[in-house]
N, C-alpha and C. Protein backbone atom coordinates (compact mmCIF):
# COMPACT_ATOMS: atom_id res chain seq x y z
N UNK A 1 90.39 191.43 154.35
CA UNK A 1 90.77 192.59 153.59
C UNK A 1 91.91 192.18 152.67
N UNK A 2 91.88 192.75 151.78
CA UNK A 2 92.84 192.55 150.39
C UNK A 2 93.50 193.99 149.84
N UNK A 3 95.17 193.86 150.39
CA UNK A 3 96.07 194.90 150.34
C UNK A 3 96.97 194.45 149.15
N UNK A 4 96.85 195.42 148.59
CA UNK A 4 98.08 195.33 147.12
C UNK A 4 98.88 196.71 147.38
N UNK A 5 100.08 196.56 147.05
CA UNK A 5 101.40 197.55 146.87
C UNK A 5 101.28 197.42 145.56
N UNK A 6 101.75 198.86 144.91
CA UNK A 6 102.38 198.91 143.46
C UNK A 6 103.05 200.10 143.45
N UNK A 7 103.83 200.16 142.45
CA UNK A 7 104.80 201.14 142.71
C UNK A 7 104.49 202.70 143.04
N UNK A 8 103.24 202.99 143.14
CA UNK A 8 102.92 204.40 143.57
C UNK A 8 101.39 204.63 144.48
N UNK A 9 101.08 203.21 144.27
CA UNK A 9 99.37 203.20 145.32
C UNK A 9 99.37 201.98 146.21
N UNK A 10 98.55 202.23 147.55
CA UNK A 10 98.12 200.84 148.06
C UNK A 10 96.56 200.96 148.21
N UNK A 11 96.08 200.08 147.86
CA UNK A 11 95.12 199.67 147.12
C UNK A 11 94.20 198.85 148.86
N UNK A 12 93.36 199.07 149.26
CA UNK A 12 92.54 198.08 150.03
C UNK A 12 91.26 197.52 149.51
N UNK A 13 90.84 196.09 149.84
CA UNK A 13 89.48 196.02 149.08
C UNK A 13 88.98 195.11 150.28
N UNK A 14 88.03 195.40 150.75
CA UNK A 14 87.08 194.49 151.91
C UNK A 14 85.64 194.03 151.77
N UNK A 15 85.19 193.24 151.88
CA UNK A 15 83.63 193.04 151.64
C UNK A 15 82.68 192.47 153.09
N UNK A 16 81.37 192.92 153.39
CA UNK A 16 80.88 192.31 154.78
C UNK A 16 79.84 191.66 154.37
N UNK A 17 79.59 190.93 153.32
CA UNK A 17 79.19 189.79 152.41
C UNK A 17 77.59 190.29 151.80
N UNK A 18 78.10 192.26 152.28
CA UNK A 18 76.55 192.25 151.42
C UNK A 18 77.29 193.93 151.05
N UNK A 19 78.43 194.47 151.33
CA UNK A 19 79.05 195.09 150.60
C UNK A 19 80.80 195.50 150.35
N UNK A 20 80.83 195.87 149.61
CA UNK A 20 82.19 195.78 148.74
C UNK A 20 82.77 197.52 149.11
N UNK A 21 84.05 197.66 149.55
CA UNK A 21 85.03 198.92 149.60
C UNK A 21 85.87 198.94 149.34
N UNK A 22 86.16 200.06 149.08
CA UNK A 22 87.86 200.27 148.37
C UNK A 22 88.34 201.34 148.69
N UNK A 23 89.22 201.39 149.04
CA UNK A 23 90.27 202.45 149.15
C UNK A 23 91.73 202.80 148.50
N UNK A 24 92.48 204.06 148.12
CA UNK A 24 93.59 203.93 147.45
C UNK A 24 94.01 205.25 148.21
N UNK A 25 95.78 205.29 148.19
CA UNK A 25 96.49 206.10 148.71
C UNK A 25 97.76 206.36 148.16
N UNK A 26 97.79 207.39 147.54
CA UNK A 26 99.09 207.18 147.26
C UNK A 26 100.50 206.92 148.32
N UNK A 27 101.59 206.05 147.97
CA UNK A 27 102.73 205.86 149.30
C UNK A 27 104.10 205.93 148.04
N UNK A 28 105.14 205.96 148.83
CA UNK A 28 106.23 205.69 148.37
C UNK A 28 106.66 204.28 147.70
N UNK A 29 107.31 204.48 146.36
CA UNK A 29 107.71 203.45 145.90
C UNK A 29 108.26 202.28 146.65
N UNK A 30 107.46 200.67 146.83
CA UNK A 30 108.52 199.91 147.50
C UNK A 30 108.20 198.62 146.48
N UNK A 31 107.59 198.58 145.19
CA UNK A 31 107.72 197.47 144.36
C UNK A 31 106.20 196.94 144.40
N UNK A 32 105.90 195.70 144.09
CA UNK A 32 104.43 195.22 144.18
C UNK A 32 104.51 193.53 145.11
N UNK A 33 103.44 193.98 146.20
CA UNK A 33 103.49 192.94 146.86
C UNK A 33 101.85 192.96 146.98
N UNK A 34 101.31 191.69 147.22
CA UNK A 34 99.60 191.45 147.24
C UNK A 34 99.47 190.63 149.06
N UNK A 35 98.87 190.56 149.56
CA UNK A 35 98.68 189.91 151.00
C UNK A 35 97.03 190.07 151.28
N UNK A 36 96.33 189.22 152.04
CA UNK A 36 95.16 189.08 152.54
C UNK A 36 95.14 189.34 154.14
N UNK A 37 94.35 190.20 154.75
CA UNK A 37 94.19 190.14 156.25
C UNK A 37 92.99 189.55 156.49
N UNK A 38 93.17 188.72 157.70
CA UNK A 38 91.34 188.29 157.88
C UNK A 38 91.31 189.54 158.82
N UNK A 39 89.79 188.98 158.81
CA UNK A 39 88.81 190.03 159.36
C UNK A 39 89.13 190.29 161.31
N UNK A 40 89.27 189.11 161.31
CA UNK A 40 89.39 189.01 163.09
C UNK A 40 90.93 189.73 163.50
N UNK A 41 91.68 189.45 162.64
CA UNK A 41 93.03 189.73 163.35
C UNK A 41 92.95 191.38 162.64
N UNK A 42 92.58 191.76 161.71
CA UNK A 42 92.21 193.46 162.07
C UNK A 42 90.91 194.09 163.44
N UNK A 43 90.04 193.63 163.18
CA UNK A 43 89.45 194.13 164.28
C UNK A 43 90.49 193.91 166.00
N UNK A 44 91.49 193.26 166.20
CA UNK A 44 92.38 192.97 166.99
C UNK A 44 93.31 193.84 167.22
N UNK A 45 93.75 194.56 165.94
CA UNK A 45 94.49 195.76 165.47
C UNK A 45 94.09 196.92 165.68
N UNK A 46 92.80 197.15 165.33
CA UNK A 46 91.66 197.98 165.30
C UNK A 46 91.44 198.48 167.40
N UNK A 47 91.49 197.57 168.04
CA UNK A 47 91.62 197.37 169.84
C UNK A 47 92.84 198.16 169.88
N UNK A 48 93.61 197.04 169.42
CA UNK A 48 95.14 197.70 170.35
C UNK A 48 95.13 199.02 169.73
N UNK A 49 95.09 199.64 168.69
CA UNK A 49 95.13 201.24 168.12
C UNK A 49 94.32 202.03 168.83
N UNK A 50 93.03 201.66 168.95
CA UNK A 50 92.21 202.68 169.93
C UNK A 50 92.59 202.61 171.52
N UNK A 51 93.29 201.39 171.74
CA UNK A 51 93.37 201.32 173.32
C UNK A 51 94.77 201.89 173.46
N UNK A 52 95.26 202.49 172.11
CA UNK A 52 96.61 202.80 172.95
C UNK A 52 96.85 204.98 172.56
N UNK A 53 95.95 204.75 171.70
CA UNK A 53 95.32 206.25 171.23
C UNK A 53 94.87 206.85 172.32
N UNK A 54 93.88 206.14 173.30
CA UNK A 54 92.97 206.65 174.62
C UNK A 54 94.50 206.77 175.55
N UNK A 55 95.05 205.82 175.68
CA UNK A 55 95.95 206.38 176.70
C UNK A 55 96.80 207.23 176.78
N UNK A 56 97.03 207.44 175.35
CA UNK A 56 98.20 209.00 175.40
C UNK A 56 96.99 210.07 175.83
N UNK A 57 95.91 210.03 175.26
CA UNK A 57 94.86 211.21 175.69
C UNK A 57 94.83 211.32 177.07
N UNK A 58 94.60 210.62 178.18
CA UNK A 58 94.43 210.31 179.05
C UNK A 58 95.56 211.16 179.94
């Protein structure tokens, strides 16, 4: 996944090599920064968030 900051949107762009997404949000000003996530260490993220979501339910 491919995250860009700019001074009023963050921007996501991901592809699963047969399609392309995007997302935008507006956030608070913090300047422009660009970074890449792989795929594995979000789906990793993606665990610990749902496994820790279920336990407050719980």
């Amino acid at each position: 996944m491919n995250m860009s900051f700019n001074d009023q949107n963050l921007t996501c762009v991901a592809t699963n090599t047969h399609r392309l997404s995007m997302s935008r949000i507006d956030i608070k000003p913090t300047g422009n920064k660009f970074f890449n996530i792989p795929s594995t260490s979000l789906s990793e993220l993606i665990k610990l968030i749902g496994s820790t979501s279920n336990e407050k339910n719980n």
